[in-house]
Protein backbone atom coordinates (compact mmCIF):
# COMPACT_ATOMS: atom_id res chain seq x y z
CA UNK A 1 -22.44 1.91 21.91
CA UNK A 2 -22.86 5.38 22.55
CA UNK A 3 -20.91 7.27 24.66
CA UNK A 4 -22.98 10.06 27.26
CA UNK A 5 -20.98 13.63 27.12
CA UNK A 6 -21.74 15.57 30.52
CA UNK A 7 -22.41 18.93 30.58
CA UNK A 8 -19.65 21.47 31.62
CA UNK A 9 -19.07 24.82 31.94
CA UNK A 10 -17.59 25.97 28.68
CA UNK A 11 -16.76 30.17 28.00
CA UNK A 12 -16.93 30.20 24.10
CA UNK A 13 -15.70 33.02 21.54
CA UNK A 14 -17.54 33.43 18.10
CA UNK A 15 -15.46 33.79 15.25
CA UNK A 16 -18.08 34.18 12.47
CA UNK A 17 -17.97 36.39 9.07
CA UNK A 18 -21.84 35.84 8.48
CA UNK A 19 -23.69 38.13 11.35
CA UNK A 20 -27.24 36.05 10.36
CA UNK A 21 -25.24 32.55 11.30
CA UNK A 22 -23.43 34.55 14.69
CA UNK A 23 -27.09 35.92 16.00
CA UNK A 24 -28.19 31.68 15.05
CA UNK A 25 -25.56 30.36 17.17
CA UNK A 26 -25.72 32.75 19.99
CA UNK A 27 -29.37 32.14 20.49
CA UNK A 28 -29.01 28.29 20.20
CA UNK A 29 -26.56 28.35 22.91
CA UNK A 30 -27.76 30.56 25.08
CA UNK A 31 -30.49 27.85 25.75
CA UNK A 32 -27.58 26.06 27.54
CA UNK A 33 -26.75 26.98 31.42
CA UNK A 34 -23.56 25.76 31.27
CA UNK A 35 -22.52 27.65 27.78
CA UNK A 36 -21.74 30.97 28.29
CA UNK A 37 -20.60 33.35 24.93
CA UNK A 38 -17.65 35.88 26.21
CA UNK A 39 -17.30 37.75 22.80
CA UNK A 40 -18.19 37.49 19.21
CA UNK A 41 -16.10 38.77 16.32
CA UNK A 42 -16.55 38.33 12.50
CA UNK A 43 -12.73 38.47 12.10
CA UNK A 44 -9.86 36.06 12.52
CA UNK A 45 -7.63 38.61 13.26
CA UNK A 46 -9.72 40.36 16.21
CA UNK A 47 -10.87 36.68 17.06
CA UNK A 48 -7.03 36.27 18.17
CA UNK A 49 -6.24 39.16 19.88
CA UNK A 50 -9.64 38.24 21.80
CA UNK A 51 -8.75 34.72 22.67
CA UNK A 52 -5.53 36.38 24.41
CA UNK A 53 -7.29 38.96 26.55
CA UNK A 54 -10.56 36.57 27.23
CA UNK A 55 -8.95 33.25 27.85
CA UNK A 56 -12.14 31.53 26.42
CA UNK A 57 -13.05 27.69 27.16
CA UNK A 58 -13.70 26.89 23.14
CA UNK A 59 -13.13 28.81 20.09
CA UNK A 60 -16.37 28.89 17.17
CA UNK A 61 -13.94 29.34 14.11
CA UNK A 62 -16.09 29.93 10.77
CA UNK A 63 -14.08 28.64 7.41
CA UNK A 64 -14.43 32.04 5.75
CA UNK A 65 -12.65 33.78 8.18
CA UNK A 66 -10.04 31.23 8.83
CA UNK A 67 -9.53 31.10 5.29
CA UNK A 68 -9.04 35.30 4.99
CA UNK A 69 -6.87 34.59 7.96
CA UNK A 70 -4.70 31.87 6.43
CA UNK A 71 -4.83 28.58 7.11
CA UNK A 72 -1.69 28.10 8.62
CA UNK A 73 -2.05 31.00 11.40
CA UNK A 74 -4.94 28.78 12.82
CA UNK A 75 -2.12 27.99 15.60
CA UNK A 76 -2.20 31.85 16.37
CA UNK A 77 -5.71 31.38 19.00
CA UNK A 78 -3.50 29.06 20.64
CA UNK A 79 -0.77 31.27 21.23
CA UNK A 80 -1.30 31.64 25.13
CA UNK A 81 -3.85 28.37 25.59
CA UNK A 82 -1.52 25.52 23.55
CA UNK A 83 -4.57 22.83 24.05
CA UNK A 84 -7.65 25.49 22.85
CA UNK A 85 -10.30 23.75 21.26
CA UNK A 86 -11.51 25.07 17.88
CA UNK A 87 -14.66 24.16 16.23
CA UNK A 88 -14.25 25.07 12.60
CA UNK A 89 -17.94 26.42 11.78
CA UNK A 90 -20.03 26.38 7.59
CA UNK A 91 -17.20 23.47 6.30
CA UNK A 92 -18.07 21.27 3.66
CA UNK A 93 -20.62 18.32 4.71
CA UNK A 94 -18.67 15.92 3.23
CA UNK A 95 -15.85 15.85 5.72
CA UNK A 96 -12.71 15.61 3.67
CA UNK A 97 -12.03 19.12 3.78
CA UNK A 98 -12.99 18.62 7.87
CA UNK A 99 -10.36 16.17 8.55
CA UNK A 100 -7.96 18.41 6.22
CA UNK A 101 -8.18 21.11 9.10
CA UNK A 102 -7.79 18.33 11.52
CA UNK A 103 -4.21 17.69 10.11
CA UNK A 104 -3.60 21.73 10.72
CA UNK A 105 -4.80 21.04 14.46
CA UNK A 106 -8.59 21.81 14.04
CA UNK A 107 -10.50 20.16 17.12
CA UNK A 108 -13.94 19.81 15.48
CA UNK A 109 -15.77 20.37 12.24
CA UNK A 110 -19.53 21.49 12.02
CA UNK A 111 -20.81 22.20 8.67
CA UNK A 112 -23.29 24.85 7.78
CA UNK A 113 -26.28 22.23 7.16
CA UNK A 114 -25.94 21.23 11.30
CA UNK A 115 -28.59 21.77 13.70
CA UNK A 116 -28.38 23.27 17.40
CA UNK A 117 -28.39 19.15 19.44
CA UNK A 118 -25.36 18.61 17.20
CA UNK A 119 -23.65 21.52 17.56
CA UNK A 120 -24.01 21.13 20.95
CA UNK A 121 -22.20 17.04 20.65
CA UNK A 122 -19.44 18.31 19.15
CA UNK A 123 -18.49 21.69 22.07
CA UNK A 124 -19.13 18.98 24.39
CA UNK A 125 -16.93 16.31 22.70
CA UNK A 126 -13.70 18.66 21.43
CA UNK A 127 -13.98 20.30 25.52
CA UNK A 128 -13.49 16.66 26.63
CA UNK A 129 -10.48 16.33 25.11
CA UNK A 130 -11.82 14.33 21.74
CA UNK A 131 -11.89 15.33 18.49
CA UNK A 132 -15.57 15.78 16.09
CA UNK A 133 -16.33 15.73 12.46
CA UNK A 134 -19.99 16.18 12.01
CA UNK A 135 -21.19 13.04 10.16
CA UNK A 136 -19.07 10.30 11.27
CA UNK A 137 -20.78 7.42 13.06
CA UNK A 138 -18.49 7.59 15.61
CA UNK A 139 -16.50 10.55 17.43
CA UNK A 140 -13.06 11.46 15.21
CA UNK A 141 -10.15 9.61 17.53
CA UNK A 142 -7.44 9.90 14.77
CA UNK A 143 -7.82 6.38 13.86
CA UNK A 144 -8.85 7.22 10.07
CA UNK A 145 -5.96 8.40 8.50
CA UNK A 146 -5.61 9.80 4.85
CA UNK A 147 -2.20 10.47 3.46
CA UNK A 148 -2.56 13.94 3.52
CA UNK A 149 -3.55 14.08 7.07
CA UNK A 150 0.48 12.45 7.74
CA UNK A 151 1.18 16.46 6.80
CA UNK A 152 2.07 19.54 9.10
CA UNK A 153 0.21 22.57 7.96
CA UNK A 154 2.77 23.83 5.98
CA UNK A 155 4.03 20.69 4.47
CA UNK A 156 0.12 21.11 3.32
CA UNK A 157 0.06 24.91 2.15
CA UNK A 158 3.21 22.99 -0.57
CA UNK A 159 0.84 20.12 -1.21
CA UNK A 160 -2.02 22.19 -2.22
CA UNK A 161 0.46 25.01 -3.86
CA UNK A 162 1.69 21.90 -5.81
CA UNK A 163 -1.42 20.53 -7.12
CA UNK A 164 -2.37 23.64 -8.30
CA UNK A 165 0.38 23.80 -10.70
CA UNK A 166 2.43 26.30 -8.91
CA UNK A 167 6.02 26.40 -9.34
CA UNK A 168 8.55 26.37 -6.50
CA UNK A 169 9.37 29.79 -7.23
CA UNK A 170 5.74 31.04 -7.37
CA UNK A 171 5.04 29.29 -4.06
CA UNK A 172 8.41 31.06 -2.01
CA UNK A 173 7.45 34.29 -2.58
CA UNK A 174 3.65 33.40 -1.83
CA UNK A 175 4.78 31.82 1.63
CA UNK A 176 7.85 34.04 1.90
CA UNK A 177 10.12 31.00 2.23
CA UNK A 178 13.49 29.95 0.94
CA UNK A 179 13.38 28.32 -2.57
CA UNK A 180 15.64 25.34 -0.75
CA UNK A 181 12.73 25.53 2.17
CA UNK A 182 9.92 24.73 -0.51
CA UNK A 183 12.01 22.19 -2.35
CA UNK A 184 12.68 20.41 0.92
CA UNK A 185 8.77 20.66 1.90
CA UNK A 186 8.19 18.98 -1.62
CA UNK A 187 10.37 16.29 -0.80
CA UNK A 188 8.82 15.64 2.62
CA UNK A 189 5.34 15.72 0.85
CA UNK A 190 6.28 13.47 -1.51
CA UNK A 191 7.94 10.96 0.92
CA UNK A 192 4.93 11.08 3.80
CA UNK A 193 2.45 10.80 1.28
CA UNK A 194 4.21 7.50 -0.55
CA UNK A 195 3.79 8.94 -3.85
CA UNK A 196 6.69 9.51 -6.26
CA UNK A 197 5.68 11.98 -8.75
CA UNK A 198 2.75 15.19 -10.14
CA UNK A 199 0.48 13.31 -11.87
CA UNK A 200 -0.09 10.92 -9.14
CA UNK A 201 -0.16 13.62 -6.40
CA UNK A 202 -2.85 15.26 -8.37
CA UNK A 203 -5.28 12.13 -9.10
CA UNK A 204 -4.67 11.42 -5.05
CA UNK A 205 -6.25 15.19 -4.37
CA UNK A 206 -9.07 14.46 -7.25
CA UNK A 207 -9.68 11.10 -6.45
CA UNK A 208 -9.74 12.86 -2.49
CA UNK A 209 -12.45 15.38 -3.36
CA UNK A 210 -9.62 17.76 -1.67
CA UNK A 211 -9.86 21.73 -2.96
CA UNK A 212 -6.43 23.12 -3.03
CA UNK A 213 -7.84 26.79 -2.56
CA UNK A 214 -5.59 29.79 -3.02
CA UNK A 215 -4.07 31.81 -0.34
């Protein structure tokens, strides 16, 4: 059964690297009274320090600028607004890498092959206090759980650091952490994930379809 979403009043920010995709977005939303688009930034960096002087409804987060940005700062826009919604915007269609970001406290997921009615579903659903992947048959509740979702965000930075080969050393000075910090996050990945060695951590992120991109 499908589940009606009212319309509410919803101040957004645009946090998109591609100016073609920003002017697409704008003009698909602006066909919506009760959307209104305070600002509009292709940076991550600027996207935060507008999020703290506009006090927007929703933040439009695009993958390429969150990835510049770093993964792990995605808890910056939240800095003064701890329950923010962000949409992460041109993700992978396939959702994995979605429900990745939902682990590091994404709200939603729209991929770069949506259209304007969906877009539209998943503001509406992440502003009611839901979560949204963009292909699911049903609204994203948290009830599908992958091992690597069990992760904080930088328990996942070491998971990806470690299936790229990386060695401890290597990934302290990346993340400017204690060796003994990184060994411990290895442990806890290891231990919430339920597997017990490399080679099995590395067929999980194959078999997962996960990209363990660089910082």
């Amino acid at each position: 059964m499908s589940i009606s979403i009212k319309p509410m009043q919803v101040s957004i920010l645009i946090v998109e690297h591609f100016p073609v995709v920003r002017a697409g977005i704008r003009e698909w939303l602006s066909a919506f009274p009760d959307f209104s688009i305070v600002g509009e930034t292709p940076c991550a960096e600027e996207g935060v320090r507008m999020t703290a002087d506009l006090h927007p409804d929703l933040v439009l987060l695009d993958l390429v600028a969150l990835r510049r940005f770093g993964y792990e700062r995605l808890s910056a826009f939240r800095t003064d607004q701890p329950l923010l919604p962000i949409i992460i915007l041109n993700g992978r269609s396939d959702n994995m890498h979605a429900l990745e970001l939902m682990g590091g406290s994404a709200s939603g997921f729209f991929p770069s092959d949506g259209d304007a009615e969906q877009l539209v579903t998943a503001i509406r659903t992440v502003c009611s206090g839901e979560r949204y992947v963009a292909g699911t048959s049903t609204r994203f509740n948290g009830s599908y759980t992958t091992r690597h979702q069990r992760l904080t965000s930088r328990e996942l930075q070491v998971f990806h650091s470690m299936c790229r080969g990386e060695r401890p050393t290597e990934t302290a000075d990346r993340l400017s952490l204690s060796l003994s910090t990184v060994n411990r996050y290895r442990k806890l990945v290891f231990k919430k994930m339920e597997i017990d060695n490399m080679p099995a951590l590395i067929r999980y992120a194959v078999n997962q379809g996960i990209e363990v991109f660089p910082e």
